[in-house]
N, C-alpha and C. Protein backbone atom coordinates (compact mmCIF):
# COMPACT_ATOMS: atom_id res chain seq x y z
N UNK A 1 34.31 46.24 156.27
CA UNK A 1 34.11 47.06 155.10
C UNK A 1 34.76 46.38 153.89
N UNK A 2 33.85 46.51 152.81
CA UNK A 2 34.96 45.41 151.34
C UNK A 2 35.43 46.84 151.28
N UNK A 3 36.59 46.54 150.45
CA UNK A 3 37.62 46.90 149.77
C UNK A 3 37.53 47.44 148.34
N UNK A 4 37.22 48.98 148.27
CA UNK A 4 36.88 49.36 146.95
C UNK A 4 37.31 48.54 145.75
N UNK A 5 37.24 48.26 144.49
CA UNK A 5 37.99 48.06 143.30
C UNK A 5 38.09 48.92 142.08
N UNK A 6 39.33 49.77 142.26
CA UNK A 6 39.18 51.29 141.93
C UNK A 6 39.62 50.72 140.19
N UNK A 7 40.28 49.95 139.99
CA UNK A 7 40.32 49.25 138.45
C UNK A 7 38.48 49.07 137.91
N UNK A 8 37.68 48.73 138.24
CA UNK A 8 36.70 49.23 137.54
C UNK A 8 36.11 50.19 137.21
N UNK A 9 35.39 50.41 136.14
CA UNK A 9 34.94 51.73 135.66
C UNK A 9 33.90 52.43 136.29
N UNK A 10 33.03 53.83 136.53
CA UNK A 10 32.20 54.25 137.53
C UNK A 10 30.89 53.83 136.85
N UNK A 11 31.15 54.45 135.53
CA UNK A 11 29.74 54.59 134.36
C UNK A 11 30.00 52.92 133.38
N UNK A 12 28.03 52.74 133.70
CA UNK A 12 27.90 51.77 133.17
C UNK A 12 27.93 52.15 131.65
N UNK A 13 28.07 50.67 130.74
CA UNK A 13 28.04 51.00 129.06
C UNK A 13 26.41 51.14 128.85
N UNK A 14 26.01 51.56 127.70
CA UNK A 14 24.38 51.57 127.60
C UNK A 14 24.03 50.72 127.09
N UNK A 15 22.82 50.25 126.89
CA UNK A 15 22.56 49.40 126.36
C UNK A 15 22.76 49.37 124.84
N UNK A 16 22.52 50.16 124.72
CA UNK A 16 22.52 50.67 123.03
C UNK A 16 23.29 49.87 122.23
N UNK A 17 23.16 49.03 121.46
CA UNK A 17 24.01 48.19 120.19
C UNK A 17 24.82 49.49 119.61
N UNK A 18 24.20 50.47 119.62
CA UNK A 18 25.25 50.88 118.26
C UNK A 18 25.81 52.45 118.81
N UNK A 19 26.88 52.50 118.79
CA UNK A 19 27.83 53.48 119.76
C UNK A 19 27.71 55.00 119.17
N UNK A 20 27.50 54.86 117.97
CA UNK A 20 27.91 55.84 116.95
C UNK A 20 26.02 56.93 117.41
N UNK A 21 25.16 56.08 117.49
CA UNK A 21 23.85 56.67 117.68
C UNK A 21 23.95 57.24 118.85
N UNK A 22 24.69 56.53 120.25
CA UNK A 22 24.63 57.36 121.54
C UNK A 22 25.37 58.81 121.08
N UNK A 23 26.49 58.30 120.45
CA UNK A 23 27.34 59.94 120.23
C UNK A 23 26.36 60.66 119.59
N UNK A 24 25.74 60.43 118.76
CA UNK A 24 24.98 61.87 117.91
C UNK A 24 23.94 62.15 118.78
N UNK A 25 23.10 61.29 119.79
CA UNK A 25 22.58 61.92 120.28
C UNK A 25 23.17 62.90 121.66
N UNK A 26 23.91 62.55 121.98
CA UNK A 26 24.37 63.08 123.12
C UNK A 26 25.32 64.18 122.73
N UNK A 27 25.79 64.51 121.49
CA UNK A 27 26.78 65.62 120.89
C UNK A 27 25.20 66.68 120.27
N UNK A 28 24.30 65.80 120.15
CA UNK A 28 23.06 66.84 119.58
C UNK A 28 22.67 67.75 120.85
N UNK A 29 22.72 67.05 121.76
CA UNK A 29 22.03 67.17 123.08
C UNK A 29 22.86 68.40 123.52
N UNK A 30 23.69 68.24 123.49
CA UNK A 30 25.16 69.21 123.64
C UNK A 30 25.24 70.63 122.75
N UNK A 31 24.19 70.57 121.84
CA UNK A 31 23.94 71.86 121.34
C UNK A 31 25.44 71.75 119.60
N UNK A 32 25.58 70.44 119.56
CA UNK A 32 26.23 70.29 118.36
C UNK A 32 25.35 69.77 117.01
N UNK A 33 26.38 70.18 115.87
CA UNK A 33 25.11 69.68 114.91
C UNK A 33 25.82 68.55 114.32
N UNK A 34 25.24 67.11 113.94
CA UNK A 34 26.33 66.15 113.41
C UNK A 34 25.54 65.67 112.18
N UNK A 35 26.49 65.48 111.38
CA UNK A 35 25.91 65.13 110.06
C UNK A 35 26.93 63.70 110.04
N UNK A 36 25.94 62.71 109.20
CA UNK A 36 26.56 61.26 108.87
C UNK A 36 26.72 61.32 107.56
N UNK A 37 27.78 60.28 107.54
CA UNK A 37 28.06 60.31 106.27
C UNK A 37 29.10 59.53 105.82
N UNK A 38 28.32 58.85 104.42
CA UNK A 38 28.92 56.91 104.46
C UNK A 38 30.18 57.09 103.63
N UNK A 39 30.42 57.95 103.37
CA UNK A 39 31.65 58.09 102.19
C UNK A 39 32.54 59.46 102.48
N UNK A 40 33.79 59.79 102.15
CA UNK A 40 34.43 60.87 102.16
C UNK A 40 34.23 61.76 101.14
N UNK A 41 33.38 61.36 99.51
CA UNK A 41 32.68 61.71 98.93
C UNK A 41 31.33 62.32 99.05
N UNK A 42 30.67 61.86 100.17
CA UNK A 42 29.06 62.15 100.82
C UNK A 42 29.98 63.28 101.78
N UNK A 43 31.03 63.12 102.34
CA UNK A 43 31.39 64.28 103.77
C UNK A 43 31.82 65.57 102.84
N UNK A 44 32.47 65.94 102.00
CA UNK A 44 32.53 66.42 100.22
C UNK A 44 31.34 67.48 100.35
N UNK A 45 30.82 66.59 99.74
CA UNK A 45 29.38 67.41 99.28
C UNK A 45 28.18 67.91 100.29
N UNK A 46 28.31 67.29 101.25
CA UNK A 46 27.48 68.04 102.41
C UNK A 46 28.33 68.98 103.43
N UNK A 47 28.98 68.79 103.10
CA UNK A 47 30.61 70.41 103.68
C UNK A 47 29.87 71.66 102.50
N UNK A 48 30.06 71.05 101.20
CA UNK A 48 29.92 72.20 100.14
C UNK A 48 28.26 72.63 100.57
N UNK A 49 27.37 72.05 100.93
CA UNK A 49 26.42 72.39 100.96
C UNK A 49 26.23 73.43 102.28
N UNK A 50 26.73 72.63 103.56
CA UNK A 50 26.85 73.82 104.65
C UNK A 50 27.63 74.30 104.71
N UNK A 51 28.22 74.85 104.02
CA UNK A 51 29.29 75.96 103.87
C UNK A 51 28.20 77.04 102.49
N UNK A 52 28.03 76.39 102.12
CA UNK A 52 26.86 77.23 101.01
C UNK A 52 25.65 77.95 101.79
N UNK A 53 24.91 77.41 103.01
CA UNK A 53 24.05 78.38 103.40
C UNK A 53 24.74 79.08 104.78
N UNK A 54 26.05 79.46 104.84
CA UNK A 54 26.40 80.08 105.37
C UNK A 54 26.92 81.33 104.77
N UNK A 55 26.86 82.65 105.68
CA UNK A 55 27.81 83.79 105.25
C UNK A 55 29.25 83.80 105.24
N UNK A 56 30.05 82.97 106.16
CA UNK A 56 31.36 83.01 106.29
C UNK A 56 32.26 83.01 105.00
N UNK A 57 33.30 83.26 104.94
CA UNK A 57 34.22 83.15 103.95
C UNK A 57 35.75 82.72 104.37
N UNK A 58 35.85 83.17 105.54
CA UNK A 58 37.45 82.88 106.12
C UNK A 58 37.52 81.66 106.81
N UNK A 59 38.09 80.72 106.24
CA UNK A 59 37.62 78.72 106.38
C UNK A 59 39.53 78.97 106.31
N UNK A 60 39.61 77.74 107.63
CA UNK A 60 41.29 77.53 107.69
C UNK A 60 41.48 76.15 107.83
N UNK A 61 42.13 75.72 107.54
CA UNK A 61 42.75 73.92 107.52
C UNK A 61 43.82 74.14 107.09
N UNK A 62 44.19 73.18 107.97
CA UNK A 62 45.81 73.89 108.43
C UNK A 62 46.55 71.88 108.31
N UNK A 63 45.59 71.21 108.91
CA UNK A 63 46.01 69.74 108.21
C UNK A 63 45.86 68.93 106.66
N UNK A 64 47.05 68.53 106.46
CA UNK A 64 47.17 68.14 105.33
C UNK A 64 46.27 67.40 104.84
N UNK A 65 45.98 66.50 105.25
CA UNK A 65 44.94 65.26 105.08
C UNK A 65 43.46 65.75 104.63
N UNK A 66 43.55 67.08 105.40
CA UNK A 66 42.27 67.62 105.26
C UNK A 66 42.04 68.08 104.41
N UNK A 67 42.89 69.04 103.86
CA UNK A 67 43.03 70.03 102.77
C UNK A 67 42.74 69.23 101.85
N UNK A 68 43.65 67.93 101.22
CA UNK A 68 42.98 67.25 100.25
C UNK A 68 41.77 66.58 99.99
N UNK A 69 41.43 66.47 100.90
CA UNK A 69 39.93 66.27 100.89
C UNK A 69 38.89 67.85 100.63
N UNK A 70 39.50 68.44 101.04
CA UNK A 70 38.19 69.71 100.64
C UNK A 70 38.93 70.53 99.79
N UNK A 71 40.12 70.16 98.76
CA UNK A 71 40.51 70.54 97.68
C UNK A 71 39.44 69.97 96.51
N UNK A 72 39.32 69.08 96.86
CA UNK A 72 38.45 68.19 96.06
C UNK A 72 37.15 68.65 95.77
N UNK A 73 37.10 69.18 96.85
CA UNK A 73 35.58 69.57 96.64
C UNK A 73 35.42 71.42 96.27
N UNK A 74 36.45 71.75 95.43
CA UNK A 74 36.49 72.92 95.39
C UNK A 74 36.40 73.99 96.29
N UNK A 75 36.63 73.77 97.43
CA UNK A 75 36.14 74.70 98.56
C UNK A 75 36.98 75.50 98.59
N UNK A 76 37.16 76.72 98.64
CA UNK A 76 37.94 78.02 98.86
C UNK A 76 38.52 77.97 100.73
N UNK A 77 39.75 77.75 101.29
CA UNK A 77 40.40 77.50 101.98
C UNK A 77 41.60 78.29 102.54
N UNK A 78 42.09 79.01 103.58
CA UNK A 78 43.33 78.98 104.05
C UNK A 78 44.14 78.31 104.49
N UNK A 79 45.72 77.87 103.61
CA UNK A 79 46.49 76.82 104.64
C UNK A 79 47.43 77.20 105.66
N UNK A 80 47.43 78.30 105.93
CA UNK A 80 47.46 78.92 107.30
C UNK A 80 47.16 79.49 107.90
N UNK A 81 48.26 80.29 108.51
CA UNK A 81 47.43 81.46 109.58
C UNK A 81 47.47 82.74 109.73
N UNK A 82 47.70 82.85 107.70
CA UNK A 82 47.48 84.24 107.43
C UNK A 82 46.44 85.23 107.71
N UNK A 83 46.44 85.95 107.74
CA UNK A 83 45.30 87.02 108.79
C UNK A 83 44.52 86.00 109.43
N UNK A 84 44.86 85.26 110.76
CA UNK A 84 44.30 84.39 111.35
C UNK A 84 42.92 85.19 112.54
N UNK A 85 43.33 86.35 112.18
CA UNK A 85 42.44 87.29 113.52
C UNK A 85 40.95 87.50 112.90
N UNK A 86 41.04 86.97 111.14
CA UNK A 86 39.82 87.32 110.50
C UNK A 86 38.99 85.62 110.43
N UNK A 87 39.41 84.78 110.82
CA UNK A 87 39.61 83.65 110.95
C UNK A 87 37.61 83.48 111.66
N UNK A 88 36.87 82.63 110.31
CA UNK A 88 35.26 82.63 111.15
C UNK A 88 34.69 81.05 111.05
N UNK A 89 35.92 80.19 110.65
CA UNK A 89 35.70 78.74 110.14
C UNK A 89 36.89 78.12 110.57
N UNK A 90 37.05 77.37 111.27
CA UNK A 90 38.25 76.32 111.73
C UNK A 90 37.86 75.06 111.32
N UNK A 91 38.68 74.38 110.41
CA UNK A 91 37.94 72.65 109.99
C UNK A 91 39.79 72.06 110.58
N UNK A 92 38.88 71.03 111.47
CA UNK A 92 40.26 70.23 112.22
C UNK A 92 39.46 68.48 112.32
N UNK A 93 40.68 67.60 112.37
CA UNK A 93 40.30 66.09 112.83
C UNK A 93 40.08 66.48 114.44
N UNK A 94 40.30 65.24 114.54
CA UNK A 94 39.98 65.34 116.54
C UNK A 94 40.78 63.65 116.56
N UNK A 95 40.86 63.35 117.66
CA UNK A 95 41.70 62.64 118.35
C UNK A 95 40.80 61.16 118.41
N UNK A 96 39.71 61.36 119.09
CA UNK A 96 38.90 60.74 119.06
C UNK A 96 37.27 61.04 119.20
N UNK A 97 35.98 60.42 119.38
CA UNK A 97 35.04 60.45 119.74
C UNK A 97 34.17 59.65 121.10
N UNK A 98 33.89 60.49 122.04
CA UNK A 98 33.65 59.94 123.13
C UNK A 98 31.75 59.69 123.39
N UNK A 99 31.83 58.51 123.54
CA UNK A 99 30.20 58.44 122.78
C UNK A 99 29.40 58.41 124.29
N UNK A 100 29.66 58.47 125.18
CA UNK A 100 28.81 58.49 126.48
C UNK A 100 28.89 59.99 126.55
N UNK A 101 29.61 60.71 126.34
CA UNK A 101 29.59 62.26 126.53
C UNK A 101 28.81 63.15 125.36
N UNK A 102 29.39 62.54 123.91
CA UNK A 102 29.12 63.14 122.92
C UNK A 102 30.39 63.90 123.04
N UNK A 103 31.13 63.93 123.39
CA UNK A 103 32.02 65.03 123.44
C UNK A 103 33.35 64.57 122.00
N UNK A 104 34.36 65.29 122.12
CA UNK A 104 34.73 65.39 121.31
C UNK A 104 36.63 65.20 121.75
N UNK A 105 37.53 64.61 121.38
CA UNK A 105 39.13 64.81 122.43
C UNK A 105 40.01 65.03 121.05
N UNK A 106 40.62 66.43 121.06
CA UNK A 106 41.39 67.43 121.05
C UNK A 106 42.78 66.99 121.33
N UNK A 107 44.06 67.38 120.62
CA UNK A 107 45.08 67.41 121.45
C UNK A 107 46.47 68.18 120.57
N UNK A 108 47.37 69.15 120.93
CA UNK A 108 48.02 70.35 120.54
C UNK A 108 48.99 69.04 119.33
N UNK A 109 48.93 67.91 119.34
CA UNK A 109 49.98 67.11 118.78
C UNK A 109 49.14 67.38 117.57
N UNK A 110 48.12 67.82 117.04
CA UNK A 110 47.46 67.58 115.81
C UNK A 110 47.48 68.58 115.16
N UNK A 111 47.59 68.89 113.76
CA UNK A 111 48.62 69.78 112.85
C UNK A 111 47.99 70.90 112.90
N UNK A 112 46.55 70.75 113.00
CA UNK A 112 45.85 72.42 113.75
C UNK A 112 45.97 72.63 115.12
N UNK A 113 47.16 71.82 115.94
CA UNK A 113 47.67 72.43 117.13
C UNK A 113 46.72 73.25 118.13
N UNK A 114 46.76 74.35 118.55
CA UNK A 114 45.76 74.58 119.78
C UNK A 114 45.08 75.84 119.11
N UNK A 115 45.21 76.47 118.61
CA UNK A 115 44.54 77.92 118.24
C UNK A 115 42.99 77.36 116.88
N UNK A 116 43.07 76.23 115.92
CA UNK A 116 42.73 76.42 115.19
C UNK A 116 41.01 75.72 115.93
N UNK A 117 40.79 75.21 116.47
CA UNK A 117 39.97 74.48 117.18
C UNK A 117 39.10 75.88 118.54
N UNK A 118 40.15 76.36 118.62
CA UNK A 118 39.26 77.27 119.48
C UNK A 118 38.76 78.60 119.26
N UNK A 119 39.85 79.40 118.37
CA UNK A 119 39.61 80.86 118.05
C UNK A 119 38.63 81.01 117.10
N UNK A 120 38.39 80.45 115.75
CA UNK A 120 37.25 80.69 115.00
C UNK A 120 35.81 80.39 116.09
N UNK A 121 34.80 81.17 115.26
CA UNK A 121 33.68 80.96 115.99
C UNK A 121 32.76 79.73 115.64
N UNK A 122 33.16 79.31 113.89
CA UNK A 122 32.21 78.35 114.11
C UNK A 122 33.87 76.76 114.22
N UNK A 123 33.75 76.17 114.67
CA UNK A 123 34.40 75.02 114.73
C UNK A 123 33.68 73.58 114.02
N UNK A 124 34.73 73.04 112.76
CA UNK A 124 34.33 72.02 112.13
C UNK A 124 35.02 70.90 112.33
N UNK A 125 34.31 69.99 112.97
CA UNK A 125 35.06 68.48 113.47
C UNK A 125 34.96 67.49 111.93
N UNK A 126 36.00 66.84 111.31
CA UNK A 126 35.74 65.57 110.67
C UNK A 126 36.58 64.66 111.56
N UNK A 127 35.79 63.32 111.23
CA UNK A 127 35.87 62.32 112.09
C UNK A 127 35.53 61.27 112.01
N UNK A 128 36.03 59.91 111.85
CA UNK A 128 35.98 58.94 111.83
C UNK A 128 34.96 57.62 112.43
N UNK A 129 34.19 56.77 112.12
CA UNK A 129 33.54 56.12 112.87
C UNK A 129 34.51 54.91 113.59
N UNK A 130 36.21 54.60 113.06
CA UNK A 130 37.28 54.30 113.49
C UNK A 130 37.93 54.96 114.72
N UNK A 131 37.45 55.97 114.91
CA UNK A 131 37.82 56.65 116.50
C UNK A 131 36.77 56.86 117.58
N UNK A 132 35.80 56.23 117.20
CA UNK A 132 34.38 56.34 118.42
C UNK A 132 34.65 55.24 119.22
N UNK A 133 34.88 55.77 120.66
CA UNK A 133 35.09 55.08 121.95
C UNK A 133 34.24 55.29 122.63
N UNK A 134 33.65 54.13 123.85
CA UNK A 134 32.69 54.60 124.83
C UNK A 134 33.00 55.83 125.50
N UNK A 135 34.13 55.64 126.33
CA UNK A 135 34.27 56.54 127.25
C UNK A 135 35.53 57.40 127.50
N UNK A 136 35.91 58.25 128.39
CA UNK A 136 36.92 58.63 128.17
C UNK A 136 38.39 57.76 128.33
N UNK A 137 38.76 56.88 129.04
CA UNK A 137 39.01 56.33 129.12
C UNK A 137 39.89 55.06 128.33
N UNK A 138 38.73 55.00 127.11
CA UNK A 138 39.13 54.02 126.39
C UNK A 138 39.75 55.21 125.10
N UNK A 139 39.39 56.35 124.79
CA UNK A 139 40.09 57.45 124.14
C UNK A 139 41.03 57.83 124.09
N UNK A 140 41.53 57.43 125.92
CA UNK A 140 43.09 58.35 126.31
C UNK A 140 44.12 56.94 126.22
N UNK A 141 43.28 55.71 126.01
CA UNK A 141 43.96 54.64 125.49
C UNK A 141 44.24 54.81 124.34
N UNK A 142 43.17 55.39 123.55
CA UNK A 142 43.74 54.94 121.67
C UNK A 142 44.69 56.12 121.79
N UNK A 143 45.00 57.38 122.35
CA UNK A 143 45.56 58.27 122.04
C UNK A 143 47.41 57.67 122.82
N UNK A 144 46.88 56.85 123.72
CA UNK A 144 48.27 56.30 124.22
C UNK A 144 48.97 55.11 123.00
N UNK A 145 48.12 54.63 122.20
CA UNK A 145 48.41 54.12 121.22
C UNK A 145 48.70 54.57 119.85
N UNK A 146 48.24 55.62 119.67
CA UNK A 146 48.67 56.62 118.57
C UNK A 146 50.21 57.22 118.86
N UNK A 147 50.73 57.75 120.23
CA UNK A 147 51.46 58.03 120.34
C UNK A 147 52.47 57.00 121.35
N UNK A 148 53.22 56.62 120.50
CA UNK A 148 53.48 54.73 121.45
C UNK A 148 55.01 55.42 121.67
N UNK A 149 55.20 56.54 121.70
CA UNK A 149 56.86 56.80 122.59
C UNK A 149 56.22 57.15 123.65
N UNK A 150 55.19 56.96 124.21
CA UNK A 150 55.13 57.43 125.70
C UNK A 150 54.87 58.72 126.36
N UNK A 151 54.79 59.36 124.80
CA UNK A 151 54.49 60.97 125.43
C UNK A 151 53.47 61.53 124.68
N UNK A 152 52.50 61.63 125.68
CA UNK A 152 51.34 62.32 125.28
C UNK A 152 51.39 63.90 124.98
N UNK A 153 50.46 64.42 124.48
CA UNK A 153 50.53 65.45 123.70
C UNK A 153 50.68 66.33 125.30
N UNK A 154 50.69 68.07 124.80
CA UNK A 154 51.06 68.57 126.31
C UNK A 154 49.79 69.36 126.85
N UNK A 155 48.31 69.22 125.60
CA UNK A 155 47.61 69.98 125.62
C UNK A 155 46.26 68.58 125.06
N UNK A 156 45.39 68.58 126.20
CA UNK A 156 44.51 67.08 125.41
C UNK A 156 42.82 68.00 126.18
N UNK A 157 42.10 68.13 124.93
CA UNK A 157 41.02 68.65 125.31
C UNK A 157 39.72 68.14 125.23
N UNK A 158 39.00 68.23 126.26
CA UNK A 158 37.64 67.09 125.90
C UNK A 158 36.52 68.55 125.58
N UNK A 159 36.07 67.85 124.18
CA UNK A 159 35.19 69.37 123.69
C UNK A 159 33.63 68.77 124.03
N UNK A 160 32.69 69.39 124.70
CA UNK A 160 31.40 68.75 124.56
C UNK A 160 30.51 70.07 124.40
N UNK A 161 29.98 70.16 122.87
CA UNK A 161 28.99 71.21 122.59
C UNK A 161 30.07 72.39 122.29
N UNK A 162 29.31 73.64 122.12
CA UNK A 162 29.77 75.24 121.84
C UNK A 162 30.90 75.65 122.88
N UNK A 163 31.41 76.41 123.32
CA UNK A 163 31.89 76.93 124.67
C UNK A 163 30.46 77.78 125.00
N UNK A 164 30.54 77.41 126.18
CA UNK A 164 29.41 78.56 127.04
C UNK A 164 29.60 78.74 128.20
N UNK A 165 29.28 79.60 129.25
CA UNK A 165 29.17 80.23 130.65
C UNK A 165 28.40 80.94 130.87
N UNK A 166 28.00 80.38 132.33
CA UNK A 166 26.98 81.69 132.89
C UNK A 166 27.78 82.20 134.10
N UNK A 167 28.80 82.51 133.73
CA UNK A 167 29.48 83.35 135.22
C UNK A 167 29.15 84.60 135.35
N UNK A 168 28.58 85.13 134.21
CA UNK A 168 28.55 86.65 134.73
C UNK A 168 26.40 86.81 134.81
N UNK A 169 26.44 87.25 135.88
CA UNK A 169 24.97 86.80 136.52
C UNK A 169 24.26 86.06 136.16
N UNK A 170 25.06 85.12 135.88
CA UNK A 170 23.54 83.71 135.28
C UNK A 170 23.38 83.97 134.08
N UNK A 171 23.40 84.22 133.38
CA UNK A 171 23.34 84.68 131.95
C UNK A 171 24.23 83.57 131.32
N UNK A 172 23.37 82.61 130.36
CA UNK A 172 23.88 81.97 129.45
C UNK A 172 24.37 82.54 128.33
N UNK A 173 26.37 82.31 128.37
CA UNK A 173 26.86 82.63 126.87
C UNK A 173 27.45 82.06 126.24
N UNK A 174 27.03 81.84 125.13
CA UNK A 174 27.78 81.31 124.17
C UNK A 174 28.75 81.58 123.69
N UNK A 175 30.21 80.50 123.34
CA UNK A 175 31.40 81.80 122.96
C UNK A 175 32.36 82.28 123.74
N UNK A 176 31.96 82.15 124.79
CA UNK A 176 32.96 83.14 125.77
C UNK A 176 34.59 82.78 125.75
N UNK A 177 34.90 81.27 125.48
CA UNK A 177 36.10 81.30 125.93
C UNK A 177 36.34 79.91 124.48
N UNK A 178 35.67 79.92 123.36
CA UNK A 178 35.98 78.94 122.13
C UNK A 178 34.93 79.55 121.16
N UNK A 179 34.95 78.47 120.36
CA UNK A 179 33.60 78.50 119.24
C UNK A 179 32.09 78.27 119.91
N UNK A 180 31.56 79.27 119.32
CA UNK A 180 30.06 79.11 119.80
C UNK A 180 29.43 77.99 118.75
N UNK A 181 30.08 77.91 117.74
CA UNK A 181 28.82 76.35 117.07
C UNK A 181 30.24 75.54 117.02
N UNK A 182 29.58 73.78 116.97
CA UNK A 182 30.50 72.96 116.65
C UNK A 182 29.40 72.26 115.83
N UNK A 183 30.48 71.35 114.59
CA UNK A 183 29.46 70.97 113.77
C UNK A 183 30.82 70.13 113.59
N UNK A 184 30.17 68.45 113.66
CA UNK A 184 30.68 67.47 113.30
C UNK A 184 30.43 66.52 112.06
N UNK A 185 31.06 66.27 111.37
CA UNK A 185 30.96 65.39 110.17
C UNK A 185 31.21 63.53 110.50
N UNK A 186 30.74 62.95 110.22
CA UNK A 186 30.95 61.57 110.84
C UNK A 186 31.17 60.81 109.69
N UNK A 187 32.57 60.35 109.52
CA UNK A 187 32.57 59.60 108.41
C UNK A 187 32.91 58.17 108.55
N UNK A 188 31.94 57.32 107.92
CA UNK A 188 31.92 55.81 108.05
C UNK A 188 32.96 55.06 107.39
N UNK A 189 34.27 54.97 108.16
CA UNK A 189 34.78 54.62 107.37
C UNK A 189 34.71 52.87 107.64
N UNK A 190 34.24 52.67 108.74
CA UNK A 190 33.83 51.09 108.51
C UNK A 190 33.29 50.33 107.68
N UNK A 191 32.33 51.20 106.73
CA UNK A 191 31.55 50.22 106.04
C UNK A 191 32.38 50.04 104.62
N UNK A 192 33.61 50.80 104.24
CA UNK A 192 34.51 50.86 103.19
C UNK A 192 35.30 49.64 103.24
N UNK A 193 34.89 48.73 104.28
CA UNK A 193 35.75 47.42 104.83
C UNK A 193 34.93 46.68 103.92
C-alpha cells in the first residue's frame, strides 16, 4: 500500500486565470450579491445607490476604517450599538476571501467583533481584491500572518451565502440563525498599484 501524503491539498486549483471571477461566481451561486468595483470611490457610490433602493434605515459600522469611507459618502450610519436590537444593516470587512467556496472568513478579532456580522438581517461585506485566496487554507495562512503573536482570533467564521436551514420539515429558511442577504463589495485595490 503507498503511503498517503496528507501535506497535499484534497481540491484541485481551477483552471481559471483569474481568482477574483471564480469567487463572484461561486458567492453568486451561494445566493450572494457581489458588486465590483475599481476604486473606493466607485465602492462610495454604488453603497449610496444600494442603500437608496432599499427601505432600511438602521446601518451600523462599528469599524473605523469603514466609517471613513462611508462618511464620505454621506451615508447616515451608527457607530455603535445603540439600540442594536433595531439594527437591519451590518457593514463589516472580513478577514479574507475564499474563492473556491465563494465564501467569505470572519473572525471576533475584527472591530465589528461577533454580533455585527450576524444579527442584522441584511449583512454588508467590503473587501479587498488583496485578500482573495484560493482556498481555505491559504486564508487561515494570511490570517496566521495578520496575527503573527501566534494567537488566532477565538471565534473564525467561514460565511458562504445567507444563513439558511431546512431542519424543520424540509422547508427551506432563510435567516434562521444570521443574515438572510449578504451583499459583497469587491474592491480592486490591485489595480491602484
Amino acid at each position: 500500500m503507498p503511503k498517503p501524503d496528507f501535506s497535499v491539498g484534497v481540491y484541485t486549483k481551477s483552471q481559471e486565470e483569474y481568482p477574483e471571477v471564480i469567487f463572484a461566481e461561486n458567492f453568486k451561486q451561494n445566493n450572494g450579491d457581489f458588486y465590483y468595483c475599481e476604486s473606493t470611490e466607485m465602492f462610495v457610490d454604488t453603497l449610496k445607490h444600494v442603500l437608496t433602493q432599499r427601505d432600511e434605515e438602521n446601518i451600523y459600522v462599528w469599524e473605523r476604517d469603514l466609517q471613513k469611507i462611508v462618511e464620505a459618502g454621506d451615508i447616515k450610519f451608527t457607530y455603535d450599538d445603540t439600540d442594536f436590537l433595531r439594527a437591519e444593516i451590518g457593514i463589516t470587512s472580513c478577514e479574507a476571501l475564499i474563492a473556491r467556496t465563494g465564501s467569505v472568513l470572519i473572525s471576533s478579532r475584527q472591530t465589528s467583533g461577533r454580533r455585527l456580522s450576524i444579527y442584522p438581517p441584511v449583512h454588508i461585506v467590503v473587501a479587498y481584491a488583496s485578500q482573495l485566496v484560493y482556498g481555505v487554507r491559504e486564508g487561515l495562512a494570511l490570517m496566521s500572518d495578520k496575527y503573527s503573536q501566534g494567537v488566532l482570533p477565538s471565534m473564525i467564521s467561514l460565511t458562504t451565502g445567507p444563513s439558511r436551514t431546512a431542519d424543520i420539515e424540509k422547508t427551506l429558511v432563510l435567516g434562521a440563525h444570521g443574515p438572510k442577504e449578504i451583499i459583497l463589495f469587491f474592491i480592486d485595490d490591485n489595480s491602484d498599484h
